[in-house]
Protein backbone atom coordinates (compact mmCIF):
# COMPACT_ATOMS: atom_id res chain seq x y z
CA UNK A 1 0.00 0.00 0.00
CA UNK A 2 1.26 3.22 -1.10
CA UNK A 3 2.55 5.76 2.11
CA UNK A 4 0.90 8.42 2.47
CA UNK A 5 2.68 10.31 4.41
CA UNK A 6 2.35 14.21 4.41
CA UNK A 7 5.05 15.62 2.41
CA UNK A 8 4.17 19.18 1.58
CA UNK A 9 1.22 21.38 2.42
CA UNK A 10 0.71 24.74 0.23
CA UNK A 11 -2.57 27.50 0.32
CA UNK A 12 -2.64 28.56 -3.53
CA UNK A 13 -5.03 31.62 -4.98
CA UNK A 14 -6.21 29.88 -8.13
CA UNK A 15 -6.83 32.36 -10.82
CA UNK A 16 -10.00 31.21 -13.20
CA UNK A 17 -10.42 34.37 -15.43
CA UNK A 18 -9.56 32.59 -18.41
CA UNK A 19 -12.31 29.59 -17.68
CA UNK A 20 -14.80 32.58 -18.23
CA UNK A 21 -13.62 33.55 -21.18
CA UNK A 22 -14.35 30.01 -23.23
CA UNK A 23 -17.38 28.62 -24.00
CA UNK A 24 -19.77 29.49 -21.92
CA UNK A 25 -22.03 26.03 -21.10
CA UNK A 26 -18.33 25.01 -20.41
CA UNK A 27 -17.45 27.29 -17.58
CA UNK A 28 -17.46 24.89 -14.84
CA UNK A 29 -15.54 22.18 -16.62
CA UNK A 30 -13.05 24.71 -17.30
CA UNK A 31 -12.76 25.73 -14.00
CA UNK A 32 -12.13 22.12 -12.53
CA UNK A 33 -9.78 21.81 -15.71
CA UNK A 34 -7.79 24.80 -14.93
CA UNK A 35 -7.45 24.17 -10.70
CA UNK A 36 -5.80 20.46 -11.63
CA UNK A 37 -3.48 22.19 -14.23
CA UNK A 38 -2.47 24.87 -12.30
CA UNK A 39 -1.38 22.41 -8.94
CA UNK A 40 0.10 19.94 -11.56
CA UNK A 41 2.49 22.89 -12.75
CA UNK A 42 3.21 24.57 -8.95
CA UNK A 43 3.13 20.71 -7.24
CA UNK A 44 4.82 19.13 -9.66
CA UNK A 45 2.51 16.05 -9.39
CA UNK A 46 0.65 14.57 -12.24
CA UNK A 47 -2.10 12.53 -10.13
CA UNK A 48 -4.17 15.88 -8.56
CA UNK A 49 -7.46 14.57 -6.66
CA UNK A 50 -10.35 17.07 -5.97
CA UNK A 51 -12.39 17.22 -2.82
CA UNK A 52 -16.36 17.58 -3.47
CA UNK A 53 -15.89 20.65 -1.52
CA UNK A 54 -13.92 22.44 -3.81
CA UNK A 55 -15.71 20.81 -7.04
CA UNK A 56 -19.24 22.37 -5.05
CA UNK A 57 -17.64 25.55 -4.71
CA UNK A 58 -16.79 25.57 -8.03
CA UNK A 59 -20.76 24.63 -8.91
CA UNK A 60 -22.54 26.63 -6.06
CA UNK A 61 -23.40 29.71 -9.00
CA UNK A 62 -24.10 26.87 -11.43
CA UNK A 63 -21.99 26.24 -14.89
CA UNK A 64 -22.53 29.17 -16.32
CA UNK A 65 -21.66 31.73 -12.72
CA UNK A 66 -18.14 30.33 -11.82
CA UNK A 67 -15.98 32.73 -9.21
CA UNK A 68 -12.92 34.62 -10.54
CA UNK A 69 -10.82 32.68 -8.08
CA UNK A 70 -10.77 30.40 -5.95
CA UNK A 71 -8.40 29.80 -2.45
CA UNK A 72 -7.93 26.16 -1.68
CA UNK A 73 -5.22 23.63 0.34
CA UNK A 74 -3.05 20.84 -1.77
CA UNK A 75 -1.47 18.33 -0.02
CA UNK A 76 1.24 16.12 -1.52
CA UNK A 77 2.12 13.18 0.19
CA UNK A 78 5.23 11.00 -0.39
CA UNK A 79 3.31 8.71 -2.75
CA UNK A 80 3.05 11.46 -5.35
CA UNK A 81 -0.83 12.13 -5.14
CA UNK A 82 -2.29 16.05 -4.33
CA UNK A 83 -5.09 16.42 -2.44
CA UNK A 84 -7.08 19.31 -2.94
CA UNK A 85 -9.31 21.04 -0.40
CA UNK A 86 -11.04 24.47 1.13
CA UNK A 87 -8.49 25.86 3.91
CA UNK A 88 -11.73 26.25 5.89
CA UNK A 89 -12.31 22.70 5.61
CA UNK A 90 -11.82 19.99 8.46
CA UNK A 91 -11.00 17.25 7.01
CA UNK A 92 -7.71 15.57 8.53
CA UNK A 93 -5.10 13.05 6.68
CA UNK A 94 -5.98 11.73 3.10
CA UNK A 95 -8.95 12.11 1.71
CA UNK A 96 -8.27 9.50 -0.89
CA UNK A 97 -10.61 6.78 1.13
CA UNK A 98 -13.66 8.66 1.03
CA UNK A 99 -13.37 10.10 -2.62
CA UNK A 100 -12.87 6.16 -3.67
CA UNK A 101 -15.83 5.44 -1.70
CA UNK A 102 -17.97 7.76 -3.19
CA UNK A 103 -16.71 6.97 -6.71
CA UNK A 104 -17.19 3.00 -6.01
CA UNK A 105 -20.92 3.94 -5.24
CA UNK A 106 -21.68 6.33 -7.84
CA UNK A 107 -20.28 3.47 -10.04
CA UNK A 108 -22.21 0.44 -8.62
CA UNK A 109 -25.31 2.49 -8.56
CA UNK A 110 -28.31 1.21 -11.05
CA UNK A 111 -28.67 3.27 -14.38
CA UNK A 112 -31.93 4.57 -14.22
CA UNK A 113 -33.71 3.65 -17.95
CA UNK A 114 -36.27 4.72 -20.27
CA UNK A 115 -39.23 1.91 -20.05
CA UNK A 116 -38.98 -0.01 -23.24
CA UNK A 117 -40.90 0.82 -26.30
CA UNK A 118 -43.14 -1.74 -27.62
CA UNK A 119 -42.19 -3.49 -30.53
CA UNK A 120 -42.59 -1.52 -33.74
CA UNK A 121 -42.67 1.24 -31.69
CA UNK A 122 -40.54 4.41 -30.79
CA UNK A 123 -40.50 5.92 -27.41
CA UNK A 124 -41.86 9.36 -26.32
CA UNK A 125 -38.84 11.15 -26.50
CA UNK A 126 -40.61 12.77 -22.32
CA UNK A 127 -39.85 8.98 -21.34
CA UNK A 128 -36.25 8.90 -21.76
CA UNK A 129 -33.89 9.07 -18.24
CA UNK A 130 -32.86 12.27 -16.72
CA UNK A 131 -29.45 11.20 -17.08
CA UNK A 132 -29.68 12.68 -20.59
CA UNK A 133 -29.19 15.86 -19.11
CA UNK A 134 -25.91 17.08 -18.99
CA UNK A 135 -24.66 17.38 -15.45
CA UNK A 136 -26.61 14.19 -14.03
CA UNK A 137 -25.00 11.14 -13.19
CA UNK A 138 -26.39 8.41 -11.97
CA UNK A 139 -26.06 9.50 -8.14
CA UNK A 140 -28.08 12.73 -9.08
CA UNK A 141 -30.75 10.38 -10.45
CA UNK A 142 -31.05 8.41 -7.68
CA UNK A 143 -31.67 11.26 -5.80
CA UNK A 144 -34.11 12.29 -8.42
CA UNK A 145 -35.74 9.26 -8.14
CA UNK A 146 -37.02 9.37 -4.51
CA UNK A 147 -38.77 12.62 -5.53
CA UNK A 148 -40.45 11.08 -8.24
CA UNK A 149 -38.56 11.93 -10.86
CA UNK A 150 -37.26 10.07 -13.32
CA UNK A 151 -38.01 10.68 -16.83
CA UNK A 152 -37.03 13.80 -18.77
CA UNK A 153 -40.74 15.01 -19.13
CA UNK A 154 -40.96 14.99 -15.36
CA UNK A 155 -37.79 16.82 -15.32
CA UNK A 156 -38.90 19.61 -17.69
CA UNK A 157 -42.40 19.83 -15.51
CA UNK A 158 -40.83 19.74 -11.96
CA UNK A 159 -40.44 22.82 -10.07
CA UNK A 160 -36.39 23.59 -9.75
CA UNK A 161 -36.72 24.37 -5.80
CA UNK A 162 -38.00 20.48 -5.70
CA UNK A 163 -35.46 19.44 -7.81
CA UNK A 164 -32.74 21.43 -6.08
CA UNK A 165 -34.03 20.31 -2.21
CA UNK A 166 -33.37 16.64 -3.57
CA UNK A 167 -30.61 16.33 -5.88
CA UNK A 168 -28.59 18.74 -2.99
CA UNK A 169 -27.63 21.20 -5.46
CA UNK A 170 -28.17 24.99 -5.91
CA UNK A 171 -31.09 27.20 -7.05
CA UNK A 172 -29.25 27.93 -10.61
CA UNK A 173 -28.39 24.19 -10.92
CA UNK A 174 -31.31 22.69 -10.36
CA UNK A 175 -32.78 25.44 -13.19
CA UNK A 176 -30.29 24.74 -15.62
CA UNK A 177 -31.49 20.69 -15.46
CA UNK A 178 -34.78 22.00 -15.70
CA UNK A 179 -34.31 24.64 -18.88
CA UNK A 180 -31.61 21.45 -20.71
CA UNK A 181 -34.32 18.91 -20.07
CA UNK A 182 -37.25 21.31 -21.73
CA UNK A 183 -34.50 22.52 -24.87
CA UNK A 184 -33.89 18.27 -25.41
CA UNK A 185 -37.83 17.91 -25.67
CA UNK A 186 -37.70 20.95 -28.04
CA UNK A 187 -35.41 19.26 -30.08
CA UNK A 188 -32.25 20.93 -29.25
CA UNK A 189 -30.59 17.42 -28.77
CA UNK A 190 -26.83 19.49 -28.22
CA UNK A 191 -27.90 20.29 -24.93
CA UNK A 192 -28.26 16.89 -23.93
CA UNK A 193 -25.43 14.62 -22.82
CA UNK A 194 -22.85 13.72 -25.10
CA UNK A 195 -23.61 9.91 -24.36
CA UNK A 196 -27.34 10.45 -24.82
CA UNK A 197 -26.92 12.54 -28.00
CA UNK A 198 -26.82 9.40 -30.26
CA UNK A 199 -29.86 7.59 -28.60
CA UNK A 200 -32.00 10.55 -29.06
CA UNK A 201 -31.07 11.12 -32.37
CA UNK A 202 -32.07 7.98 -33.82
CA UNK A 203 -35.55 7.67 -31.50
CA UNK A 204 -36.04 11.18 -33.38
CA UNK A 205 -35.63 9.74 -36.85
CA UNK A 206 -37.91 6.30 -35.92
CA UNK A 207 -40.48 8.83 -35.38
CA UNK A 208 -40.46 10.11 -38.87
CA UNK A 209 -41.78 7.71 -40.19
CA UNK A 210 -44.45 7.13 -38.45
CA UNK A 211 -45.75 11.00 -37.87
CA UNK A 212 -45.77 10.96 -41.76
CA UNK A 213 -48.36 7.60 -41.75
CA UNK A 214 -50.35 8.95 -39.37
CA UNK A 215 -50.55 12.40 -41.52
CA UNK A 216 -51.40 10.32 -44.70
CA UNK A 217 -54.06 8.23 -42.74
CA UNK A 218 -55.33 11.72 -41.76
CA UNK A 219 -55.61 12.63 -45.29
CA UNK A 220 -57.07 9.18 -46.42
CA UNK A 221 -59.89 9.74 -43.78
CA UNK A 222 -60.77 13.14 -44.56
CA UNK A 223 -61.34 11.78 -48.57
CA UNK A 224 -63.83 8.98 -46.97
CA UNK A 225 -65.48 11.34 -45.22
CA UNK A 226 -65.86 13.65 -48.40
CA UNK A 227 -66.91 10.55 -50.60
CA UNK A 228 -70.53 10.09 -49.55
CA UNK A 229 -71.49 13.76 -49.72
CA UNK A 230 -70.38 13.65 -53.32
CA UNK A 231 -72.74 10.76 -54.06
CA UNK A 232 -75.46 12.16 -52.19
CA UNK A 233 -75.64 15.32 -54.37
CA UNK A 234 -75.89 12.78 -57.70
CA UNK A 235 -78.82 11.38 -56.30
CA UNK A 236 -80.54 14.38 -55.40
């Protein structure tokens, strides 16, 4: 087992002006990008492991609101690894154990699916998982889940307070799942996840098909309909 010893201990300003300058749906994963780059370069270390304090700091404004800095606490121990935390935060020793732990059970956790289409079918596109949202993983959707939430449509129609309260996240994040689930039933299938992106683009083009049969049995029962009236007036 690797020693993990406390080597060095440093309190580093992080500058993230530059994460607000990219793309702007991006911010966040900018920001996370840029705090591991810049301890990499000052720590010399190449393995840099985040605390979920400092990756919720980095989220508390949501994706798009990220702060200008940020002031957190790397600790490199003798086996190479940083550790990043808040200075205002308690925890003692590594915090390799619990990170692992939560990443085991993220991991092991059920992926929450879409209830099957029947055969010849396409599903409504309302029915697929909230995990095509960008931003929810499958620990978010178990969250989800025990408020009764678990399909995109009941995404889009949820109030974001709810879905804030239980997926533990902020106002703006909880309204950003809300406003990508509503643009990915409007079609705007780039907001969704990348991994989700391929699944909803083919359920979108099973569909065509079909809405055009239903249009042309439309039209086939409006000329029915039309057909008697026309042989009523001969007989008159």
């Amino acid at each position: 087992m690797a020693d993990k010893t406390n080597e060095l201990e440093r309190i580093y300003t992080i500058p993230l002006r530059k994460a607000k300058e990219l793309t702007r749906g991006k911010r966040a994963d900018n920001a996370v990008r840029d705090v591991k780059r810049y301890l990499v370069r000052h720590m010399k270390a190449e393995n840099v492991w985040l605390d979920h304090s400092v990756n919720e700091h980095l989220w508390s404004k949501g994706k798009y609101n990220i702060p200008s800095r940020i002031r957190v606490r790397a600790t490199r121990f003798s086996d190479g690894v940083v550790e990043v935390t808040l200075p205002e935060s308690t925890a003692t020793g590594s915090i390799r154990d619990s990170i692992q732990t939560r990443r085991e059970k993220a991991a092991s956790a059920p992926v929450l699916k879409a209830p099957e289409a029947e055969e010849g079918e396409a599903g409504a596109p309302g029915s697929r998982p909230v995990t095509d949202v960008k931003g929810v993983g499958p620990a978010t959707a178990e969250k989800l889940e025990k408020a009764g939430i678990t399909t995109l449509q009941e995404l889009a129609d949820a109030d974001p307070a709810k879905v804030g309260e239980a997926a533990g996240v902020s106002d703006d994040k909880a309204k950003a799942y809300v406003h990508d689930a509503k643009d990915i039933l409007a079609g705007k299938l780039e907001t969704a996840d990348v991994k989700a992106q391929p699944g909803l683009a083919a359920q979108r083009e099973a569909e065509k098909p079909k809405a055009g049969a239903d249009e042309r049995a439309q039209a086939e029962a409006k000329g029915d309909e039309a057909k008697p009236a026309k042989s009523a007036k001969k007989d008159e």
